[in-house]
PDB file of N, CA and C in Angstrom:
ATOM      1  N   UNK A   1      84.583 129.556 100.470  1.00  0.00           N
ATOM      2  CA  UNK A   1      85.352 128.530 101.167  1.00  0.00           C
ATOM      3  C   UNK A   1      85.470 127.304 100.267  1.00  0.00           C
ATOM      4  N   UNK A   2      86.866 126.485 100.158  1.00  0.00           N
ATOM      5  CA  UNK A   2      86.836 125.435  99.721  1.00  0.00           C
ATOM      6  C   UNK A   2      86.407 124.033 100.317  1.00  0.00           C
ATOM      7  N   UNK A   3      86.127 123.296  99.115  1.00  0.00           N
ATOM      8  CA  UNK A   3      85.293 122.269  99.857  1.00  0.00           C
ATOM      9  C   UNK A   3      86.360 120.995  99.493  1.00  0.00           C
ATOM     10  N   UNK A   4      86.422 120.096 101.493  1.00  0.00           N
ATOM     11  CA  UNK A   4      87.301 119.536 101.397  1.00  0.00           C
ATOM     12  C   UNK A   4      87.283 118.463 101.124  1.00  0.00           C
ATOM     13  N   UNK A   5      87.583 117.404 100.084  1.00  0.00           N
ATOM     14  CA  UNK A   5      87.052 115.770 100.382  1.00  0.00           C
ATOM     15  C   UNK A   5      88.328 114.999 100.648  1.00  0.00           C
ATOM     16  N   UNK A   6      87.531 113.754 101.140  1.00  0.00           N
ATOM     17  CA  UNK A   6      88.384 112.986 101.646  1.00  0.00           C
ATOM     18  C   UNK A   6      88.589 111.718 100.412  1.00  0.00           C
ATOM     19  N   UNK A   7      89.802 110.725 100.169  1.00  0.00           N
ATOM     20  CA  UNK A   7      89.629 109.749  99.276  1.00  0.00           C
ATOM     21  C   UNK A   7      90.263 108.911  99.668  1.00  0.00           C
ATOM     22  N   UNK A   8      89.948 107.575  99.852  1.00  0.00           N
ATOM     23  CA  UNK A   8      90.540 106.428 100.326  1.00  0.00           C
ATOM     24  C   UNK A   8      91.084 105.640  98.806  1.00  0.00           C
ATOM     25  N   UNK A   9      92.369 105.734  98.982  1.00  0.00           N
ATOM     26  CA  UNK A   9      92.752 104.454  98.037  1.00  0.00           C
ATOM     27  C   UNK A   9      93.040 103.083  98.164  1.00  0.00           C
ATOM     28  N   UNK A  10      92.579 102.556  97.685  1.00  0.00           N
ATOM     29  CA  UNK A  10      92.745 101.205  97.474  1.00  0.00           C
ATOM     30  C   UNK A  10      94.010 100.315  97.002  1.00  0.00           C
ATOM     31  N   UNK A  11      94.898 101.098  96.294  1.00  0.00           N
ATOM     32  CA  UNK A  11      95.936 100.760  95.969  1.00  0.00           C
ATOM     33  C   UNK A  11      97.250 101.997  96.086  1.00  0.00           C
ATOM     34  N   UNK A  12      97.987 101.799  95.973  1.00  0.00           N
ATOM     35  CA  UNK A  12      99.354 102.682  96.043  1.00  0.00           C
ATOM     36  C   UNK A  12      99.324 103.269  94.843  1.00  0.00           C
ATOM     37  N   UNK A  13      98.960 104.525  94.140  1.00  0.00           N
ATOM     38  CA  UNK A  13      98.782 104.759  92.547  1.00  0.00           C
ATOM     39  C   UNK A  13     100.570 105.181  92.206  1.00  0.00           C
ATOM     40  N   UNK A  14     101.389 105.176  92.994  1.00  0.00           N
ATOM     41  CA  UNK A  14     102.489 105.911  92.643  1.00  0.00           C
ATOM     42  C   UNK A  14     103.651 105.113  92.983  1.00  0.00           C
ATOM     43  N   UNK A  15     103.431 103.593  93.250  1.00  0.00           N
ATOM     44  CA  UNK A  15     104.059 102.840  93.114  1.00  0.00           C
ATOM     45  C   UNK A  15     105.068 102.370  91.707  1.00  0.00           C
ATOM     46  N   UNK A  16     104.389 103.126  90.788  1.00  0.00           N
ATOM     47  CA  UNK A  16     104.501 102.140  89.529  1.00  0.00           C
ATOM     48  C   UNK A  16     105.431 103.637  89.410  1.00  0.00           C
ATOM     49  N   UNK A  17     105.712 104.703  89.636  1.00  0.00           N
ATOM     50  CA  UNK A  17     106.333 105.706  89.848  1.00  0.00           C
ATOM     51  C   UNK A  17     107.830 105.806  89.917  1.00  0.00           C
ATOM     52  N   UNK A  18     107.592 105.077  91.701  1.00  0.00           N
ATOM     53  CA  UNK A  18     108.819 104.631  92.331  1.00  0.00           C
ATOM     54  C   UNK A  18     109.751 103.926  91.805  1.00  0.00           C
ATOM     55  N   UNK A  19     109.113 102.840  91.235  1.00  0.00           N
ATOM     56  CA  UNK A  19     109.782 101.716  90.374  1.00  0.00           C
ATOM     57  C   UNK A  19     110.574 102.172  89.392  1.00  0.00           C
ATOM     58  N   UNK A  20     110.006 102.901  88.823  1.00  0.00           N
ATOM     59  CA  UNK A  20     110.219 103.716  87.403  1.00  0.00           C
ATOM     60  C   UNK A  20     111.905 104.612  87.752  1.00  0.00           C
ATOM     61  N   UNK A  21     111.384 105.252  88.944  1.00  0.00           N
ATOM     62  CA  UNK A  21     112.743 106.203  89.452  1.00  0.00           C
ATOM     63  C   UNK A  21     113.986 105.333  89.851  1.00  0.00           C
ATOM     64  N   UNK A  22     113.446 104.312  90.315  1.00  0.00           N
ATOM     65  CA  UNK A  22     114.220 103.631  90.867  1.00  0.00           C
ATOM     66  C   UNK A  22     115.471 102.775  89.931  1.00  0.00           C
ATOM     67  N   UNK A  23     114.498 102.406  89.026  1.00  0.00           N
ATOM     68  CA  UNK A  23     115.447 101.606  87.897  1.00  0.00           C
ATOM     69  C   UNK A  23     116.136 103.210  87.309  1.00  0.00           C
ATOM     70  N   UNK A  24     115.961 104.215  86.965  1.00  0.00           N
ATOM     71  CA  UNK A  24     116.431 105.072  86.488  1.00  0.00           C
ATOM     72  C   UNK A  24     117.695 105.612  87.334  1.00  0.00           C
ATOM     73  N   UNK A  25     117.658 105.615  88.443  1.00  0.00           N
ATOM     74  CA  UNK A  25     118.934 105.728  89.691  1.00  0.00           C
ATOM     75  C   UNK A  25     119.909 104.926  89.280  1.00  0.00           C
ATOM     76  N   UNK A  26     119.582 103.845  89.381  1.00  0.00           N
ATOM     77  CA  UNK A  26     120.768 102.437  88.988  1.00  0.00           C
ATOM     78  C   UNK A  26     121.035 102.605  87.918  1.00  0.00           C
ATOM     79  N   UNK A  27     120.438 102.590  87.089  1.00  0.00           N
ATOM     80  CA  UNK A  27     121.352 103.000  85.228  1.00  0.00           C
ATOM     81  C   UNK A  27     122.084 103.977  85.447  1.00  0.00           C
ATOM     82  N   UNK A  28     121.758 105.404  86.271  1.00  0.00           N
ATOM     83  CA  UNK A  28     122.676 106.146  86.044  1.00  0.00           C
ATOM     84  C   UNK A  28     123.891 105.965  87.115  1.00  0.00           C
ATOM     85  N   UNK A  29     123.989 105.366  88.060  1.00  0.00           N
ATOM     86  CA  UNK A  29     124.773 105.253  88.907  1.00  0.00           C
ATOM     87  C   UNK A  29     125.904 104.030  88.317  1.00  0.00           C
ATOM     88  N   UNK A  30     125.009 102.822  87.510  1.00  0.00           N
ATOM     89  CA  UNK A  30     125.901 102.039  87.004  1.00  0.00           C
ATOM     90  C   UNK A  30     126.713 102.526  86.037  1.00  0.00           C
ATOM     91  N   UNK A  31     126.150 103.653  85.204  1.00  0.00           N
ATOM     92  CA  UNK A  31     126.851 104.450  84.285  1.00  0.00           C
ATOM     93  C   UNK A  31     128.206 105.613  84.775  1.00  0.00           C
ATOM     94  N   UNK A  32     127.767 105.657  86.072  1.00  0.00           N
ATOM     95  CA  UNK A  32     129.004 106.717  86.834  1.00  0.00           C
ATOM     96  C   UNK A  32     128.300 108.008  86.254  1.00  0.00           C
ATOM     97  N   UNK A  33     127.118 107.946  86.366  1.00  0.00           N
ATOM     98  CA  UNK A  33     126.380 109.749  85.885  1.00  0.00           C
ATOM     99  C   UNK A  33     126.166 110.112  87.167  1.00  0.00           C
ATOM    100  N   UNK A  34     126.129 111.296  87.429  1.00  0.00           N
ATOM    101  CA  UNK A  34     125.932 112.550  88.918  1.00  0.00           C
ATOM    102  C   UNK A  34     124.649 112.725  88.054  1.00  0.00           C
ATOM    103  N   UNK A  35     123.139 112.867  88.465  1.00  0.00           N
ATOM    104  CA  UNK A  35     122.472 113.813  88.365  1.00  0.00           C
ATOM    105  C   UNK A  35     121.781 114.263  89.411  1.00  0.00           C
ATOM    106  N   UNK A  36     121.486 115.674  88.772  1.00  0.00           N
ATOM    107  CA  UNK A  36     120.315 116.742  89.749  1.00  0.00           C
ATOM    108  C   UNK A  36     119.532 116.865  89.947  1.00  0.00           C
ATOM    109  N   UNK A  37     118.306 117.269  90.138  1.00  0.00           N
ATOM    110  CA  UNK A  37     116.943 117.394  90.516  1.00  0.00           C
ATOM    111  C   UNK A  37     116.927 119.196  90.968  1.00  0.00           C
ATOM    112  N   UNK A  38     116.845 119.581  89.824  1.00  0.00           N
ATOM    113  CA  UNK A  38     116.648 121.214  90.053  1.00  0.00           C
ATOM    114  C   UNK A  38     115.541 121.614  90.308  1.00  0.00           C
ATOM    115  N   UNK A  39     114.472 120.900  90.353  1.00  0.00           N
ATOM    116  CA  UNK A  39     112.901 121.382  89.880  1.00  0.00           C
ATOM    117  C   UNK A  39     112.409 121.233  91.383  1.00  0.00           C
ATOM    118  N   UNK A  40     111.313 122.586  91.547  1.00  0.00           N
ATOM    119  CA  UNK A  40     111.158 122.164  93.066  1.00  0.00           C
ATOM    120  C   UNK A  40     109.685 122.382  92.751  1.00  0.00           C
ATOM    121  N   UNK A  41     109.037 121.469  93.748  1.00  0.00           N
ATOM    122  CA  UNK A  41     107.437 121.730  94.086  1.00  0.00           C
ATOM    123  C   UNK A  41     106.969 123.020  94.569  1.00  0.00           C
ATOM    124  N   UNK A  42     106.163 123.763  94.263  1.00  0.00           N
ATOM    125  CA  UNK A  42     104.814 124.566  94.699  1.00  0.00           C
ATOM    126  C   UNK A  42     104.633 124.123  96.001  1.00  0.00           C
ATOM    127  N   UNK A  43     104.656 125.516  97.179  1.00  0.00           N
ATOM    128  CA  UNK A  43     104.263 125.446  98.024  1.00  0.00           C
ATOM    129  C   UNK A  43     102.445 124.919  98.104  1.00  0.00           C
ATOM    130  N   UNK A  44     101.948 123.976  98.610  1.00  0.00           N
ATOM    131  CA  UNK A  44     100.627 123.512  99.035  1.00  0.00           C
ATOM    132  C   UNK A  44     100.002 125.080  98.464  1.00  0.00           C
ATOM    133  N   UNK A  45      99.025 124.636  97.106  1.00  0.00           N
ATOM    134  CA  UNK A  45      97.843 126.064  97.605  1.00  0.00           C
ATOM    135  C   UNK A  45      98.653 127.482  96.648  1.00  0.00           C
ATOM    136  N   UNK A  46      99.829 127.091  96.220  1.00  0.00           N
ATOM    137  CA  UNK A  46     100.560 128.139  95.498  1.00  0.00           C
ATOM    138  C   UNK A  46     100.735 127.729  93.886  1.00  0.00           C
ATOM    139  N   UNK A  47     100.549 128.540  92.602  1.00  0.00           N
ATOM    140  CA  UNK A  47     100.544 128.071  91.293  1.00  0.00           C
ATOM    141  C   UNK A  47     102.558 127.951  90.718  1.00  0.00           C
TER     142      UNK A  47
END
């Protein structure tokens, strides 16, 4: 059986993330670029 822990963060670690995507949206939108997002996540628990 796996063992489950719990972790409290203290800060938002994926904030600095968002930001990141975010300015990257607007360049390409100010540029008149379409892009995709082909890549999909792993079901929870799947490689």
């Amino acid at each position: 059986m796996h063992k489950v822990v719990t972790v409290d963060l203290e800060r938002d670690i994926l904030s600095e993330n968002r930001r990141i995507a975010e300015e990257n949206r607007k360049h390409l939108e100010d540029h008149g670029i379409m892009a995709f997002d082909f890549l999909a996540r792993s079901a929870p628990g799947r490689p």
